[in-house]
C-alpha atoms as a PDB file:
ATOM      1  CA  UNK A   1      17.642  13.310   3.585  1.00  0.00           C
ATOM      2  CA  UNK A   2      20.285  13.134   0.646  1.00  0.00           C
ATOM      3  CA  UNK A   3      18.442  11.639  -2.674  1.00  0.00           C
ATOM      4  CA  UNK A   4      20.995   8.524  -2.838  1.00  0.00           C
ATOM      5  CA  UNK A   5      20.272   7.477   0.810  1.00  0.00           C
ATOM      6  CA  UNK A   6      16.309   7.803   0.037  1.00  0.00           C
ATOM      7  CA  UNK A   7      16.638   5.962  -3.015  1.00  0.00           C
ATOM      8  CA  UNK A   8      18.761   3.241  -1.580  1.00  0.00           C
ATOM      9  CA  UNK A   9      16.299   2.928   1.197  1.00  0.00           C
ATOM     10  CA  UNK A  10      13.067   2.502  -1.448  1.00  0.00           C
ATOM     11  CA  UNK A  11      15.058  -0.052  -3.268  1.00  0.00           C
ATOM     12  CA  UNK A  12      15.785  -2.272  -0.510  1.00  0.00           C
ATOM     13  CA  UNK A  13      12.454  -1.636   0.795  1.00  0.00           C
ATOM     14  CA  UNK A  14      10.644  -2.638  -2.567  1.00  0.00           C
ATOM     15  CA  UNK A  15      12.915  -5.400  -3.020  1.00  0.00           C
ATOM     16  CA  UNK A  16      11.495  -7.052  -0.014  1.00  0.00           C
ATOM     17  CA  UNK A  17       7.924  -6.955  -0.622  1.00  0.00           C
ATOM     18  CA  UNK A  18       5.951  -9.873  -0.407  1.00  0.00           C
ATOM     19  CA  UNK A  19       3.379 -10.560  -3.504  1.00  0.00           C
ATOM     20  CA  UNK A  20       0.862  -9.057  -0.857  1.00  0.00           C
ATOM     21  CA  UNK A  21       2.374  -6.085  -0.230  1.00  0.00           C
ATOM     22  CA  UNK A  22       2.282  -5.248  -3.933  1.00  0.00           C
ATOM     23  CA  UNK A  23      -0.823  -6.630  -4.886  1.00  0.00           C
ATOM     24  CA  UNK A  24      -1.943  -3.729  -2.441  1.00  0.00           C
ATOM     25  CA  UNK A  25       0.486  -1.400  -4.098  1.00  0.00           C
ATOM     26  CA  UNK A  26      -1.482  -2.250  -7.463  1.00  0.00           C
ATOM     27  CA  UNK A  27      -5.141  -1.963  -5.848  1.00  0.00           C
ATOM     28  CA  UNK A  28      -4.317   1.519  -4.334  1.00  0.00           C
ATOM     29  CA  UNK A  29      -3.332   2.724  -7.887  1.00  0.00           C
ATOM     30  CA  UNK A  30      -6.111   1.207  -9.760  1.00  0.00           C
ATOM     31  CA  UNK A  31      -8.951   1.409  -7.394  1.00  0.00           C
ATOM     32  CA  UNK A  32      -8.340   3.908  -4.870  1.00  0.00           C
ATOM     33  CA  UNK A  33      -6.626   6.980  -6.503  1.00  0.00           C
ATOM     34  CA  UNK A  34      -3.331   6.116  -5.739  1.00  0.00           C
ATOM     35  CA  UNK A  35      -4.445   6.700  -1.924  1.00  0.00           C
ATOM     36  CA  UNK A  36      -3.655   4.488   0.701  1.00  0.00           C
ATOM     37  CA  UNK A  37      -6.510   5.808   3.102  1.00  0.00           C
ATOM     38  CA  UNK A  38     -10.075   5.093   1.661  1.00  0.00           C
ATOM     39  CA  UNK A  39      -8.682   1.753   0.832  1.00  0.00           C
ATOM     40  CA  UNK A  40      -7.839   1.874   4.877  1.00  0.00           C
ATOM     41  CA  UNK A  41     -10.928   2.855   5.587  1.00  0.00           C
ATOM     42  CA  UNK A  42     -12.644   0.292   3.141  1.00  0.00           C
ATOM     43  CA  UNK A  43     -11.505  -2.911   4.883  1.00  0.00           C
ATOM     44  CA  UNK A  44     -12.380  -0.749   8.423  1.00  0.00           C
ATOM     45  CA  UNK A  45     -15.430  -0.583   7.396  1.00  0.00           C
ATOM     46  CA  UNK A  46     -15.702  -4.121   6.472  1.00  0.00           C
ATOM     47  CA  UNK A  47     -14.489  -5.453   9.858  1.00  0.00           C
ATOM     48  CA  UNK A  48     -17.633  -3.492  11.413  1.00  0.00           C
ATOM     49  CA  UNK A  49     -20.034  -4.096   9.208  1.00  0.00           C
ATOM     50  CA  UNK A  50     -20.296  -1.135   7.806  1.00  0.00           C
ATOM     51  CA  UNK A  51     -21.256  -0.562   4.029  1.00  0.00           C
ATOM     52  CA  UNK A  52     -17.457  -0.421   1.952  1.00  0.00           C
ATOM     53  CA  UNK A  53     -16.359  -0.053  -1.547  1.00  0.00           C
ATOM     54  CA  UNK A  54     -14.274  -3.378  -2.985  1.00  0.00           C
ATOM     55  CA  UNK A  55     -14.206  -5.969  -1.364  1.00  0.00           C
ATOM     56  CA  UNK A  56     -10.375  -7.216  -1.355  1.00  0.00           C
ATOM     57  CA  UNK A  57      -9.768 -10.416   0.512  1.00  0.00           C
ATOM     58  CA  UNK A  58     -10.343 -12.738   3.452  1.00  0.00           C
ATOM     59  CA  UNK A  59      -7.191 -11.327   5.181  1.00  0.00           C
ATOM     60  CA  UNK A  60      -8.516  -7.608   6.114  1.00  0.00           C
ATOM     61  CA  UNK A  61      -6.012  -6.971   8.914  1.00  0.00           C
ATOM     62  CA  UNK A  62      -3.311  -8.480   7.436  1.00  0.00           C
ATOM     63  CA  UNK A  63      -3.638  -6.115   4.633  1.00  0.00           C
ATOM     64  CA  UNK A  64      -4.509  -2.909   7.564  1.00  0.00           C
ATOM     65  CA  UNK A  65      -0.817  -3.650   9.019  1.00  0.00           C
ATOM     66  CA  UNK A  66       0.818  -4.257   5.271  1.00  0.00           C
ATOM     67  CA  UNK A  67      -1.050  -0.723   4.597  1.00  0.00           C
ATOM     68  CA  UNK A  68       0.352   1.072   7.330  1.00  0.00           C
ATOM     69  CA  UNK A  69       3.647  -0.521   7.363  1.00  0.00           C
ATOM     70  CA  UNK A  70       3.694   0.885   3.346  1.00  0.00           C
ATOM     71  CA  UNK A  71       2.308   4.280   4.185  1.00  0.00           C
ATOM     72  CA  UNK A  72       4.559   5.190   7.056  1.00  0.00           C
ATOM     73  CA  UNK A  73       7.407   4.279   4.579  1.00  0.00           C
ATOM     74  CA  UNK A  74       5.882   6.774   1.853  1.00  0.00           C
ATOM     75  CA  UNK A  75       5.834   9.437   4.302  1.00  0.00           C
ATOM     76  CA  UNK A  76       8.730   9.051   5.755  1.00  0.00           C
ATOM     77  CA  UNK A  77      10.879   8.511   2.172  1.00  0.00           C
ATOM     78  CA  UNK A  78       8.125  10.915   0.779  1.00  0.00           C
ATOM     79  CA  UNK A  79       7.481   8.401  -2.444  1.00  0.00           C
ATOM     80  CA  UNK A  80       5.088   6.879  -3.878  1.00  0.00           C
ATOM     81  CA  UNK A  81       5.610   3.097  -3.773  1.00  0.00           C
ATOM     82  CA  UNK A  82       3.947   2.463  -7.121  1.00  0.00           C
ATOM     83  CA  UNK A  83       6.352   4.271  -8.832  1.00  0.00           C
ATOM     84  CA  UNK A  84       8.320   1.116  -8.244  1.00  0.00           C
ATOM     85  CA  UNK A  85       6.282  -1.590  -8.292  1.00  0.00           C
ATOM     86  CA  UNK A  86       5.436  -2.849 -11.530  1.00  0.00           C
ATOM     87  CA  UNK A  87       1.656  -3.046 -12.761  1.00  0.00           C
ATOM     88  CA  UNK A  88       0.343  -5.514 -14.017  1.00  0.00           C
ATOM     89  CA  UNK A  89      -1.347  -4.210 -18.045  1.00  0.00           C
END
């Protein structure tokens, strides 16, 4: 994939965010490593009951589809979506 077309597509992509979407972007960074996947697997747990790290918010699979939707489109653009979000200090 050509590096304007990638960066084109993160733009646009960041651009339309909604304040959950990066509020995620910021709690992957700070909490989880900068991984999207035990952050995953924290509000998985959560829905079953099981024992989980942070406990982020009432709307758990809400956040599981903004998660996915955000870490297909780091895999697929290969980037790191925090790299253009900014963080709050």
């Amino acid at each position: 994939m050509a590096e304007k077309t990638r960066k084109h597509a993160v733009s646009d992509f960041v651009r339309e965010l909604s304040t959950e979407h990066k509020m995620l972007i910021v709690l992957k960074t700070q909490l989880y490593g900068g991984k999207w996947q035990p952050m995953y697997d924290d509000l998985k747990n959560r829905l079953q009951g099981k024992p989980y790290i942070f406990k982020l918010a009432n709307r758990i699979n809400d956040d599981i589809e903004r998660i996915e939707q955000m870490r297909k489109f780091e895999d697929q653009y290969e980037v790191d979506l925090a790299e253009y979000v900014d963080m709050p200090v």
